[in-house]
PDB file of N, CA and C in Angstrom:
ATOM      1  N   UNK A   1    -211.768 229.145-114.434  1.00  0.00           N
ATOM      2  CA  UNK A   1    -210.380 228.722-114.583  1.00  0.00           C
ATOM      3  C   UNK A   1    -210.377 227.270-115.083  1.00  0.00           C
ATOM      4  N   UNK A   2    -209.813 226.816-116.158  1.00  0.00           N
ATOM      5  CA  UNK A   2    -209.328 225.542-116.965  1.00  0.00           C
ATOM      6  C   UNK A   2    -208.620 224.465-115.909  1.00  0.00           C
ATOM      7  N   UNK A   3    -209.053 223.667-114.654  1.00  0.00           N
ATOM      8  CA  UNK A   3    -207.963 222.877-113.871  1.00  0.00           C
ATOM      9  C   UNK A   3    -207.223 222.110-115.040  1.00  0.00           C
ATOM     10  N   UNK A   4    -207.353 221.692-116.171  1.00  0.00           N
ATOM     11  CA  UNK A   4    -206.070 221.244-117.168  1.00  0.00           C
ATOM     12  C   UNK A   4    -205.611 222.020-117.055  1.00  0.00           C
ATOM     13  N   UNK A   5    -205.344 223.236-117.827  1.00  0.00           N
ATOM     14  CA  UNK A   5    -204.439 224.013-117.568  1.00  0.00           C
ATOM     15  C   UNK A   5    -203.484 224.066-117.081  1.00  0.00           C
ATOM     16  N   UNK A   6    -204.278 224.979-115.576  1.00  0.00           N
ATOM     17  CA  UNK A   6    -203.429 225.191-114.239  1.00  0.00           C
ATOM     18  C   UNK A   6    -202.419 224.224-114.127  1.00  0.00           C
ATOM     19  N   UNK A   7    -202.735 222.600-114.413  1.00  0.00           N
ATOM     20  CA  UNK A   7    -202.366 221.411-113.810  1.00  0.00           C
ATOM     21  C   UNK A   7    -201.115 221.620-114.881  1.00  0.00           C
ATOM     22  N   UNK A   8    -201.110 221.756-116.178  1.00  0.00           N
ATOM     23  CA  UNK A   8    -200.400 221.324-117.005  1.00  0.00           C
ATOM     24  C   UNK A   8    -199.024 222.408-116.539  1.00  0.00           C
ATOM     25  N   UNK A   9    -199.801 223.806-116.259  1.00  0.00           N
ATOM     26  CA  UNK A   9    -198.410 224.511-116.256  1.00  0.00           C
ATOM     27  C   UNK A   9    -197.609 224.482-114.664  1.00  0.00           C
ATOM     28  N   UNK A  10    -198.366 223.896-114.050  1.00  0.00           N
ATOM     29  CA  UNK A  10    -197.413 223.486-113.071  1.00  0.00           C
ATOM     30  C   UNK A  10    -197.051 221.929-113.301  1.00  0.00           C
ATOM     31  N   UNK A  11    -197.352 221.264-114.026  1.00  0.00           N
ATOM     32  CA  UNK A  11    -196.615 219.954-114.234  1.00  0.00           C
ATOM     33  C   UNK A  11    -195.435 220.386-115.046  1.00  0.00           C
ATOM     34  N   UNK A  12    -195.432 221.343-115.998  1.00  0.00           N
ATOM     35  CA  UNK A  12    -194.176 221.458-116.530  1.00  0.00           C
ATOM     36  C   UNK A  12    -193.367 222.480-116.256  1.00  0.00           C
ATOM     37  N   UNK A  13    -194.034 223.154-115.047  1.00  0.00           N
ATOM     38  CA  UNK A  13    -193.395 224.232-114.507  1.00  0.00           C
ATOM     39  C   UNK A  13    -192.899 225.708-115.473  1.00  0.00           C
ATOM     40  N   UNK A  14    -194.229 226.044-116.243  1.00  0.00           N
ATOM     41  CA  UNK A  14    -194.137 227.025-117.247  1.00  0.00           C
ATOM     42  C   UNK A  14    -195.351 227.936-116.686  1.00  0.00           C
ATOM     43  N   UNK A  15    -194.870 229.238-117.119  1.00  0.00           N
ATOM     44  CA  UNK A  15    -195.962 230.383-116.929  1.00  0.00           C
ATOM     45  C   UNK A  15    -197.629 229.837-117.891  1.00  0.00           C
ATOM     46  N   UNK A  16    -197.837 230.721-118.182  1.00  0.00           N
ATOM     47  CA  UNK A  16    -199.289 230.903-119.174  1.00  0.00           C
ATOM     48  C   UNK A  16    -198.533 231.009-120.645  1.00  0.00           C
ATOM     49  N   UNK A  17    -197.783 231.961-120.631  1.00  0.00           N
ATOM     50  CA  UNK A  17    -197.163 232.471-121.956  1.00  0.00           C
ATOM     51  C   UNK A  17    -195.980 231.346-123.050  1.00  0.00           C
ATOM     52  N   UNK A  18    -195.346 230.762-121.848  1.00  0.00           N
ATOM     53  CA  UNK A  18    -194.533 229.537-122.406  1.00  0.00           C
ATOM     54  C   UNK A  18    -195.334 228.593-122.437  1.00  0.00           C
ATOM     55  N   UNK A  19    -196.303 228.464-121.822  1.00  0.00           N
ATOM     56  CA  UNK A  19    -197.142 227.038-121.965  1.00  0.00           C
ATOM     57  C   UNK A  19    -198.145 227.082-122.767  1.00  0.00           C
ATOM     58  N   UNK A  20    -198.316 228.452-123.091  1.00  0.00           N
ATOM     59  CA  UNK A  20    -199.231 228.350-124.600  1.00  0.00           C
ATOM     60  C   UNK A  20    -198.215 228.297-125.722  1.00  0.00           C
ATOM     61  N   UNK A  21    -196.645 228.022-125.619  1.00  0.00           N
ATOM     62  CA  UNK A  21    -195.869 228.255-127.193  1.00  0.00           C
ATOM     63  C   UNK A  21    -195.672 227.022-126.964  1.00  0.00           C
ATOM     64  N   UNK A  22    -195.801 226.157-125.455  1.00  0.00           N
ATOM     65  CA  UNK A  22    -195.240 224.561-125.854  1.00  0.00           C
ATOM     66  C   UNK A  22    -196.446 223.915-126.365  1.00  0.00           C
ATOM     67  N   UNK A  23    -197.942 224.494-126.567  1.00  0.00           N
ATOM     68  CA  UNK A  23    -198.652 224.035-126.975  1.00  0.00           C
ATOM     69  C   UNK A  23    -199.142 224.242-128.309  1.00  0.00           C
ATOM     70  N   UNK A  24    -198.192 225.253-129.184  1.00  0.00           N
ATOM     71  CA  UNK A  24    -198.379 225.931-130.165  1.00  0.00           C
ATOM     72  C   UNK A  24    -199.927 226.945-130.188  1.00  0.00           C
ATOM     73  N   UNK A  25    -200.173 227.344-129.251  1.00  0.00           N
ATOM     74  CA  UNK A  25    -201.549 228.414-129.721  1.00  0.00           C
ATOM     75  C   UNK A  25    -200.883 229.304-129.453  1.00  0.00           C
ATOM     76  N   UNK A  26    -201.575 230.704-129.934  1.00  0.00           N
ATOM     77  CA  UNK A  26    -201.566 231.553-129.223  1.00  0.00           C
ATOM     78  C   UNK A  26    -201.512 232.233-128.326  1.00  0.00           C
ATOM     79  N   UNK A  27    -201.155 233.367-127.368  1.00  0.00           N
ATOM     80  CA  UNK A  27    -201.784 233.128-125.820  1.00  0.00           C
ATOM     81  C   UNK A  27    -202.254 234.178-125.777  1.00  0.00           C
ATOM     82  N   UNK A  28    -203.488 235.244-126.821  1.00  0.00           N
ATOM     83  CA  UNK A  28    -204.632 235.496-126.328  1.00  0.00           C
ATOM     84  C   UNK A  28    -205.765 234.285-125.966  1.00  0.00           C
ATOM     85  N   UNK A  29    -205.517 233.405-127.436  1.00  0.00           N
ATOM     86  CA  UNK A  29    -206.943 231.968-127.267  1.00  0.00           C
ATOM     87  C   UNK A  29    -206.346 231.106-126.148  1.00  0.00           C
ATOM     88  N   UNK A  30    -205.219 231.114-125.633  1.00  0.00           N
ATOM     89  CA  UNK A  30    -204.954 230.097-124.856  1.00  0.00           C
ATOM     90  C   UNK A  30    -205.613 230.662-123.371  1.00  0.00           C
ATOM     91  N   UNK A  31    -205.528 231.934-123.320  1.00  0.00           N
ATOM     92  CA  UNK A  31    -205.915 232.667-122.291  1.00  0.00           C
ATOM     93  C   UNK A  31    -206.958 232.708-122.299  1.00  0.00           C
ATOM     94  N   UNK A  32    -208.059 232.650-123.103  1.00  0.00           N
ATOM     95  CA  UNK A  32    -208.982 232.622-123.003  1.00  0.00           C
ATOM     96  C   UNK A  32    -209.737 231.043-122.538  1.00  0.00           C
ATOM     97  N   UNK A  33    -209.006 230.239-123.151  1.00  0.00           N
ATOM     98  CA  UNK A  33    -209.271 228.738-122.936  1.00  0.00           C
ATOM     99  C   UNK A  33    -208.856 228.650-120.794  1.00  0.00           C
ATOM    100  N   UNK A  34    -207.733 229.424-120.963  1.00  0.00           N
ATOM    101  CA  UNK A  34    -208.003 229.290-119.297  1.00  0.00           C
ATOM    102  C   UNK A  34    -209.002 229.602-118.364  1.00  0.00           C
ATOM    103  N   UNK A  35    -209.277 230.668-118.659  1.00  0.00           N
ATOM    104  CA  UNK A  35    -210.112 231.492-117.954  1.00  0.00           C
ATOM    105  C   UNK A  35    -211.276 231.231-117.710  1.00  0.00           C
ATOM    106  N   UNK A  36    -211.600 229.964-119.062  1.00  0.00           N
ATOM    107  CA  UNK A  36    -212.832 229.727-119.074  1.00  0.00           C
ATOM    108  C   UNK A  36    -214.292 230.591-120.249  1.00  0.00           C
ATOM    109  N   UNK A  37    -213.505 231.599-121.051  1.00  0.00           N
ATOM    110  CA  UNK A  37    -214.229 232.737-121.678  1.00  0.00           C
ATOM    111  C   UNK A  37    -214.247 231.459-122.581  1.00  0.00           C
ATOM    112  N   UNK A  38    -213.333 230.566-123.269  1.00  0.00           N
ATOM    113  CA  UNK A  38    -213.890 229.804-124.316  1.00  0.00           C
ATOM    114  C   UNK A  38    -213.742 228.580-124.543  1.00  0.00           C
ATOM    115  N   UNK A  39    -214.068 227.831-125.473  1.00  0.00           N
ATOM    116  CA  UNK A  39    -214.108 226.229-124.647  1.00  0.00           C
ATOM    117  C   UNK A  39    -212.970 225.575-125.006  1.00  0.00           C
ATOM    118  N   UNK A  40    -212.068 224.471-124.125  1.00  0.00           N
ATOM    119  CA  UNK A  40    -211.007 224.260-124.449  1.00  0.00           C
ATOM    120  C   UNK A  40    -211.450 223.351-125.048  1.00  0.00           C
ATOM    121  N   UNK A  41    -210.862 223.013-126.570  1.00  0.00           N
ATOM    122  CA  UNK A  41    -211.204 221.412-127.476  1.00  0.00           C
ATOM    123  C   UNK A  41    -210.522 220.342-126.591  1.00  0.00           C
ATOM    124  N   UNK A  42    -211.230 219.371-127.243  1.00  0.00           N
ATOM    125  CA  UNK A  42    -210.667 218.128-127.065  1.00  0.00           C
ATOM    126  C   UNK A  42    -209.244 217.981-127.315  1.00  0.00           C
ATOM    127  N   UNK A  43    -209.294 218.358-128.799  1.00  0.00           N
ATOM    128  CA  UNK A  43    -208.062 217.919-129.882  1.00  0.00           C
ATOM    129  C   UNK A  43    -206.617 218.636-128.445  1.00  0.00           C
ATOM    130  N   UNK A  44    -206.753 219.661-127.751  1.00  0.00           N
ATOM    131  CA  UNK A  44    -205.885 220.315-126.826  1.00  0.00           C
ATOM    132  C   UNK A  44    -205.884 219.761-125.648  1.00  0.00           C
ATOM    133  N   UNK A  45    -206.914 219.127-125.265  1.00  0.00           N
ATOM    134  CA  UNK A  45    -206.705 218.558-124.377  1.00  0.00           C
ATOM    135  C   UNK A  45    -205.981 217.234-124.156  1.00  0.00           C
ATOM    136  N   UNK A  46    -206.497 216.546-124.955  1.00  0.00           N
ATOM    137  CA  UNK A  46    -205.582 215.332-125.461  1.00  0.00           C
ATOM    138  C   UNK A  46    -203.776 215.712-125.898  1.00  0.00           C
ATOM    139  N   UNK A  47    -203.564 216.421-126.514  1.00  0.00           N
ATOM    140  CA  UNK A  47    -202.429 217.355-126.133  1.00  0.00           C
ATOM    141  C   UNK A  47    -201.440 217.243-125.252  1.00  0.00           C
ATOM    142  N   UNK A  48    -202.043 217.816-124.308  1.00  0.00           N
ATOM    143  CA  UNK A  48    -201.901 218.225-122.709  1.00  0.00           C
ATOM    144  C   UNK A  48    -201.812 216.474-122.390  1.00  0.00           C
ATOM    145  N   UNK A  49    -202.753 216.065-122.639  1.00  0.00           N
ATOM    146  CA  UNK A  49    -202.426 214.619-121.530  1.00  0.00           C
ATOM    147  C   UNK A  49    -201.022 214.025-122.278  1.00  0.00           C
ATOM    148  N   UNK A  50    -200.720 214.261-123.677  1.00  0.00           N
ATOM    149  CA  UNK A  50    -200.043 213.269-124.591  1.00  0.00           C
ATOM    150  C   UNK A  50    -198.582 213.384-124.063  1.00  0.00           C
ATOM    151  N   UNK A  51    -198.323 215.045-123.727  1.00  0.00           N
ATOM    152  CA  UNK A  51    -197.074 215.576-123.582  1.00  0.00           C
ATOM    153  C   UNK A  51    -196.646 215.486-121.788  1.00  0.00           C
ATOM    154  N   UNK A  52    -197.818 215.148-120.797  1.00  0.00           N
ATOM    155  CA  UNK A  52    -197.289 214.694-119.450  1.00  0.00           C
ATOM    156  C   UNK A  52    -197.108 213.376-119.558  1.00  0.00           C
ATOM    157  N   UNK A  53    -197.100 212.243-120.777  1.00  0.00           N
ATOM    158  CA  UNK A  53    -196.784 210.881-120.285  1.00  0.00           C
ATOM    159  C   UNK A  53    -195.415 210.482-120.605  1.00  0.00           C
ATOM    160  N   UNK A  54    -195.214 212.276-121.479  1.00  0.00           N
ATOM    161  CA  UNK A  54    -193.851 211.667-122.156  1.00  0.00           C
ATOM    162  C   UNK A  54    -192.686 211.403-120.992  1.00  0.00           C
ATOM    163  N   UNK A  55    -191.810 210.972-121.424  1.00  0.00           N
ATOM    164  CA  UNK A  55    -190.455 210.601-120.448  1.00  0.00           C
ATOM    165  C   UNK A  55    -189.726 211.975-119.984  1.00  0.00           C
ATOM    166  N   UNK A  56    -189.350 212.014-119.189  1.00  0.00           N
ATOM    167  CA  UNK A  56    -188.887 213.904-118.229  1.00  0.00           C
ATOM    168  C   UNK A  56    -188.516 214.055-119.361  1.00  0.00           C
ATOM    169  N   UNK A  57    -186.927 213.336-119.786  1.00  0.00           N
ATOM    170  CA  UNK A  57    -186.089 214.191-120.816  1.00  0.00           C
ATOM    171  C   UNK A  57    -186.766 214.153-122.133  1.00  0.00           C
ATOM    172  N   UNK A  58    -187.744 213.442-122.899  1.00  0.00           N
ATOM    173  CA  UNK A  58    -188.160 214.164-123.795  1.00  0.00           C
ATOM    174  C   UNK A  58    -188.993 215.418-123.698  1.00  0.00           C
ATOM    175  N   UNK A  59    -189.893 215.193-122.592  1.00  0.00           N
ATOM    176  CA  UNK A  59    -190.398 216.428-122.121  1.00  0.00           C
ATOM    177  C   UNK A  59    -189.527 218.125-122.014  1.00  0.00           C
ATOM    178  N   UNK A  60    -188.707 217.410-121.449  1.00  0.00           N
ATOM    179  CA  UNK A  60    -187.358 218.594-121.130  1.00  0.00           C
ATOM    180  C   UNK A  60    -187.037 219.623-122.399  1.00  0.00           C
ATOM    181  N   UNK A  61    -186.493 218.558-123.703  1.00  0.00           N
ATOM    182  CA  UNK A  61    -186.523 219.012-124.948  1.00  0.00           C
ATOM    183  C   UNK A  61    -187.587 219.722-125.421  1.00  0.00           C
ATOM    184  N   UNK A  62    -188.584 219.239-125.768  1.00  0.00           N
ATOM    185  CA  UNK A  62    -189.673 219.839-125.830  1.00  0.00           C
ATOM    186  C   UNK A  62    -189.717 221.086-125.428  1.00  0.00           C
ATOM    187  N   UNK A  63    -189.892 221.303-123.907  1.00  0.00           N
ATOM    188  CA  UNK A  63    -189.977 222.229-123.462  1.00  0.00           C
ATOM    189  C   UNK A  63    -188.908 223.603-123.816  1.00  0.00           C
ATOM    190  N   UNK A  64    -187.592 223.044-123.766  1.00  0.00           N
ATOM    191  CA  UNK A  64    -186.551 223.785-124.254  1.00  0.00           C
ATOM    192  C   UNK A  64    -186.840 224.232-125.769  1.00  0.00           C
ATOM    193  N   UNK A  65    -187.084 223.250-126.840  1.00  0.00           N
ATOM    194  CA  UNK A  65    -187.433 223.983-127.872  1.00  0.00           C
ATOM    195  C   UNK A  65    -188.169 224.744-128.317  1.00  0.00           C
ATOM    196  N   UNK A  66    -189.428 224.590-127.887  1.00  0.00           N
ATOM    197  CA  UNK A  66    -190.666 225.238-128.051  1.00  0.00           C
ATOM    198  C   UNK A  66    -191.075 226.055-126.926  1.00  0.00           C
ATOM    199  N   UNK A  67    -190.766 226.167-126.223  1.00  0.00           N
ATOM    200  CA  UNK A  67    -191.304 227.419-124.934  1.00  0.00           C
ATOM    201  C   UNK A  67    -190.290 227.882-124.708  1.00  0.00           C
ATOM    202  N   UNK A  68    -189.293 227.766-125.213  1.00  0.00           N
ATOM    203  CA  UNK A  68    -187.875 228.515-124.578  1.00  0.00           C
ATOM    204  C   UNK A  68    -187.178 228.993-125.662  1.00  0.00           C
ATOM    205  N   UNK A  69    -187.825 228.664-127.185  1.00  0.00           N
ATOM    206  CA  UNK A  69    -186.895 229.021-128.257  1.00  0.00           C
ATOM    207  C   UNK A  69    -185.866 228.292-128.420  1.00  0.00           C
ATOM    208  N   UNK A  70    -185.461 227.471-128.081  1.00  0.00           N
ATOM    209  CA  UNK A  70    -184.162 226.531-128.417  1.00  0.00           C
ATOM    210  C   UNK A  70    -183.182 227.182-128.256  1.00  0.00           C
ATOM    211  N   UNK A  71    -183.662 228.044-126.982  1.00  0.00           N
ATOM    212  CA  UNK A  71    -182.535 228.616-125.906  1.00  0.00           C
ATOM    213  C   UNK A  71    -181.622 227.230-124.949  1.00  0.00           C
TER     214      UNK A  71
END
């Protein structure tokens, strides 16, 4: 199991499936990057850290646009 991951989708309080569209992959490779079957890059990990420093409400957006469809 990926503890980024885990960490990320409970920092933004998203499943597996929305938290691989706020990250733009896929979520067979993202699933796999969890699980550990394959290696998570850097370039994603850095990512992940870039998008928890942001400020809630840009985060918020974010999240709304891209994991939620701009629902």
């Amino acid at each position: 199991m990926n503890a980024t991951l885990v960490h990320f989708e409970a920092q933004v309080r998203l499943g597996p499936t929305r938290a691989a569209r706020l990250l733009g992959v896929a979520y067979p490779t993202y699933a796999q990057y969890r699980s550990g079957r394959r290696p998570f890059p850097t370039y994603h990990a850095h990512h992940v850290q870039a998008l928890l420093l942001l400020a809630p409400e840009h985060l918020s957006a974010l999240i709304k646009e891209h994991a939620h469809g701009g629902t």
